[in-house]
Protein backbone atom coordinates (compact mmCIF):
# COMPACT_ATOMS: atom_id res chain seq x y z
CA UNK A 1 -98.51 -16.19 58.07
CA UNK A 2 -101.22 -14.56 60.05
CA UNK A 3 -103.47 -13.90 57.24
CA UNK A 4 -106.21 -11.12 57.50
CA UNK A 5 -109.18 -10.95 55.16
CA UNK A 6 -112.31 -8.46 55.03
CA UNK A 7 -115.30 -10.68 54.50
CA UNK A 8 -118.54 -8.95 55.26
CA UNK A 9 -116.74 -5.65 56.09
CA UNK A 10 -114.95 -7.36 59.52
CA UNK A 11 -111.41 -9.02 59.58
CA UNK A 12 -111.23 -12.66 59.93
CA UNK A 13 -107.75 -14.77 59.91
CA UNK A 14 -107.35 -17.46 56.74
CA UNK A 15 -106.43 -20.85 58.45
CA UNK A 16 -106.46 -24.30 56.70
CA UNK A 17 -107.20 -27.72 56.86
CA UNK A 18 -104.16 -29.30 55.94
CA UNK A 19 -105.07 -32.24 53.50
CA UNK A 20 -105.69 -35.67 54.65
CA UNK A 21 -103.05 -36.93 52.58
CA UNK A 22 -99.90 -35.41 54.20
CA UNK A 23 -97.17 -36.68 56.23
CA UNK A 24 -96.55 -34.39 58.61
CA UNK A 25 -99.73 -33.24 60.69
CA UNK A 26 -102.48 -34.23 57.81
CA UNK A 27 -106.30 -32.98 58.78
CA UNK A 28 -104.32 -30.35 61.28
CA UNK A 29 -105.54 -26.88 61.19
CA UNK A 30 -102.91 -24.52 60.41
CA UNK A 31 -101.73 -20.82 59.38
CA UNK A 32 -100.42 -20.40 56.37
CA UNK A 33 -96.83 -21.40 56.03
CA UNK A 34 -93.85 -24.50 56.04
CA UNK A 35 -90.16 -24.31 55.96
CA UNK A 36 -87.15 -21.85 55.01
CA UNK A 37 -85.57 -23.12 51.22
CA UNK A 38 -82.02 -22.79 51.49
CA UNK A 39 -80.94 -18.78 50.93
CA UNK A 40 -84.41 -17.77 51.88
CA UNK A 41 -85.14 -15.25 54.96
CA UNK A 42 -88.17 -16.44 57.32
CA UNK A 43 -90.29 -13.56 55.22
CA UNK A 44 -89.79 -14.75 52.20
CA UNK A 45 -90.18 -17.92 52.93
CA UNK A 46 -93.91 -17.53 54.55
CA UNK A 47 -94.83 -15.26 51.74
CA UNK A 48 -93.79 -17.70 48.98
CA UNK A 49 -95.64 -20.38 51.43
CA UNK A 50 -98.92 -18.51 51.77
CA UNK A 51 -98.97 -17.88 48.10
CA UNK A 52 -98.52 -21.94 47.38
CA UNK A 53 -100.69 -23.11 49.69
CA UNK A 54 -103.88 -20.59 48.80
CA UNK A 55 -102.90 -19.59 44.89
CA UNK A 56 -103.22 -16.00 45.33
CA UNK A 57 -100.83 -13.58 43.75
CA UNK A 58 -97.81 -11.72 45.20
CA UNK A 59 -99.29 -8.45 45.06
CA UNK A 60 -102.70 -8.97 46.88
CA UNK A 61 -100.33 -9.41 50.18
CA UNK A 62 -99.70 -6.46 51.91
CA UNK A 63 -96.86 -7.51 54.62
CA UNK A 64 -97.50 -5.98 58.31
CA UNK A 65 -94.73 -6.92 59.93
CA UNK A 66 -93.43 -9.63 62.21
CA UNK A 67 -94.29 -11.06 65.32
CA UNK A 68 -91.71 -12.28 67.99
CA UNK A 69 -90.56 -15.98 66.46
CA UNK A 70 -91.57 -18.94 69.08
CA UNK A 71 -89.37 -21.63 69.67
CA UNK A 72 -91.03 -24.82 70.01
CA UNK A 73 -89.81 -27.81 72.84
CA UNK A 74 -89.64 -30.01 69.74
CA UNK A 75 -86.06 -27.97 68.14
CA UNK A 76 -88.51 -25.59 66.10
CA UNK A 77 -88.67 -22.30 65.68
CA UNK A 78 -91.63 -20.24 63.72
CA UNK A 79 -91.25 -17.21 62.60
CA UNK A 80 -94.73 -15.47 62.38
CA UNK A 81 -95.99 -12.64 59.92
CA UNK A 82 -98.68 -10.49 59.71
CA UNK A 83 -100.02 -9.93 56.50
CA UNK A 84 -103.69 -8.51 55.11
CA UNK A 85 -104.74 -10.08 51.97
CA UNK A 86 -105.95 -7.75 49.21
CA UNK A 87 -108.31 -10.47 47.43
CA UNK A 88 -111.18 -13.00 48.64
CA UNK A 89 -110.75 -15.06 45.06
CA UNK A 90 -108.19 -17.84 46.64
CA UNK A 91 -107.03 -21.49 45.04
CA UNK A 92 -105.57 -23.78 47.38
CA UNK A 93 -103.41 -26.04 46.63
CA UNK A 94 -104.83 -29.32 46.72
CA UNK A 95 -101.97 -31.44 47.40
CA UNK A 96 -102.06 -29.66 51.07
CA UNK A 97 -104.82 -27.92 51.82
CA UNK A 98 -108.05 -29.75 52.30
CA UNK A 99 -110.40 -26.56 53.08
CA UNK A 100 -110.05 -22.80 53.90
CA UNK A 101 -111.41 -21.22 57.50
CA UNK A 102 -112.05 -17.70 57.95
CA UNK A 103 -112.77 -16.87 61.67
CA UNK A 104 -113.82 -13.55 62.41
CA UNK A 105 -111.57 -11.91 64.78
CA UNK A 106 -114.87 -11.37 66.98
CA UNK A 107 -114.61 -15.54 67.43
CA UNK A 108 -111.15 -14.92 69.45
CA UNK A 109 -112.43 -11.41 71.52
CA UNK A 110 -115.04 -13.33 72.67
CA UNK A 111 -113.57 -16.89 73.64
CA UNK A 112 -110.60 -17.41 75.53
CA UNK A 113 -108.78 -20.85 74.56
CA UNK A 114 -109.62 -23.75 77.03
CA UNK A 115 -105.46 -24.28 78.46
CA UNK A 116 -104.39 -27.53 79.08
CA UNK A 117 -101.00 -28.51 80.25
CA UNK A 118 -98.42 -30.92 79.05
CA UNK A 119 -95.10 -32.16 81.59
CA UNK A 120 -91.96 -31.87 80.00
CA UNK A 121 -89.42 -33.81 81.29
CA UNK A 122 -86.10 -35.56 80.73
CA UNK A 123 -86.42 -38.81 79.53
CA UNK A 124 -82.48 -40.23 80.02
CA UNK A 125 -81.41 -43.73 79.01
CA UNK A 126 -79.52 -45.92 81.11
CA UNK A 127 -76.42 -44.88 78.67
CA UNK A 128 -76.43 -41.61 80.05
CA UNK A 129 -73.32 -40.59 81.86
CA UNK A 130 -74.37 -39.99 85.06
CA UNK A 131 -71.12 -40.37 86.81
CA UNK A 132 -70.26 -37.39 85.58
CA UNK A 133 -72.50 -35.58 87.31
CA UNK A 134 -72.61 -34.79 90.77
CA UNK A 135 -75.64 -36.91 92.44
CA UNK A 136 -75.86 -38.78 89.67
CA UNK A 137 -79.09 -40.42 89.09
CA UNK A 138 -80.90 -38.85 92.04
CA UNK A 139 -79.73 -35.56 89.93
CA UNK A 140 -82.57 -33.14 90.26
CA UNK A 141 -83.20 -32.46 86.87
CA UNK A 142 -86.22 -29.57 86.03
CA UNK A 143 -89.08 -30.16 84.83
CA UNK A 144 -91.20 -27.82 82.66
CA UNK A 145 -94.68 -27.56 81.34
CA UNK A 146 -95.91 -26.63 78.08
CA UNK A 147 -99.38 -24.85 77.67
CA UNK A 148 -101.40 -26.08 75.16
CA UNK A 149 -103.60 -23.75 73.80
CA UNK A 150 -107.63 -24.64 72.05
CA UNK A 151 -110.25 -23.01 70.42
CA UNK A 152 -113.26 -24.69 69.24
CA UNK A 153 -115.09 -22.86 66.58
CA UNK A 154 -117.91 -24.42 65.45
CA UNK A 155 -116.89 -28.26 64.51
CA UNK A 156 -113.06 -27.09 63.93
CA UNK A 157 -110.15 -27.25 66.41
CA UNK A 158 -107.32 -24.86 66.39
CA UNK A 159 -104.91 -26.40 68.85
CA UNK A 160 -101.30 -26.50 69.56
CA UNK A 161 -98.55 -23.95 67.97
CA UNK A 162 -101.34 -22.57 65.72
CA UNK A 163 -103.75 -21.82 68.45
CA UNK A 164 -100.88 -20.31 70.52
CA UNK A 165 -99.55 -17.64 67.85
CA UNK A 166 -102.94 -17.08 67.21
CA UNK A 167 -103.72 -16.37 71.22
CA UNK A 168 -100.50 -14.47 70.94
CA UNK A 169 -101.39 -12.32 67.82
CA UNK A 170 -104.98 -11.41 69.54
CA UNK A 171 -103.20 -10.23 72.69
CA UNK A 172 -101.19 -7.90 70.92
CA UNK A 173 -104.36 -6.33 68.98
CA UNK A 174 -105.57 -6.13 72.84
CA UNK A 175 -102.90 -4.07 74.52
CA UNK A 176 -102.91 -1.83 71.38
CA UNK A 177 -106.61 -1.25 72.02
């Protein structure tokens, strides 16, 4: 969920530090947000996420809308909401979030993301049939790259999917300008 907040009379977007104690990314900074229960829709699911992770009630979310879903290399795919948030009282969850950041949306006009880029390419055991296909090992299989995506503000690092929806979400707010 791409949270907005008024603090000081400007919008800023909620991230978190996921806590130090998790499995799956710990000390990562994040959007608000996980995985789809079983009968949920990708809205529900971020909404009952976002209200979790920061403890603040159904009705101080006022849904946007969506934004195109991204499909990562690594067999995910995010589905992204916009979302303002009626109240600055939040409680997050302890168990996974570690802190709260608000970053002005000012932060993003006025930095563009340092863009690094990672090779994707098959990695194919010896098991793989290549006599099935023609050329067989000298096959010339396609490489991609993956853009990478980081913003440093102040002594936190948005980076990765986070920092891409984000750069995504701010382009958007551009071209409508």
């Amino acid at each position: 969920m791409l949270l907005v907040v008024q603090r000081e009379g400007k919008p800023h977007l909620v991230l978190e530090k996921r806590a130090s104690t998790l499995k799956s990314q710990p000390g990562d900074i994040c959007l608000p947000g996980g995985s789809i229960d079983k009968g949920e829709t990708p809205l529900e699911a971020a909404v009952r996420e976002t209200m979790e992770e920061l403890g603040v009630p159904r009705e101080s979310l006022e849904v946007l809308g969506p934004m195109d879903y991204f499909l990562s290399p690594y067999g995910q795919t995010m589905y992204p909401f916009v979302a303002k948030c009626h109240t600055e009282v939040f409680h997050p969850n302890e168990a996974e979030v570690d802190r709260l950041i608000f970053v002005p949306f000012s932060f993003f006009d006025s930095h563009k993301p340092l863009i690094y880029e990672i090779d994707l390419s098959a990695k194919l055991g010896e098991d793989f049939p290549y006599h099935l296909i023609e050329n067989g090992k000298e096959y010339p299989f396609r490489k991609a790259v993956n853009k990478q995506y980081f913003y440093k503000y102040g002594d936190t690092v948005i980076w990765g999917f986070t920092a891409q929806i984000v750069k995504s979400f701010m382009d958007i707010l551009k071209e409508e300008e």
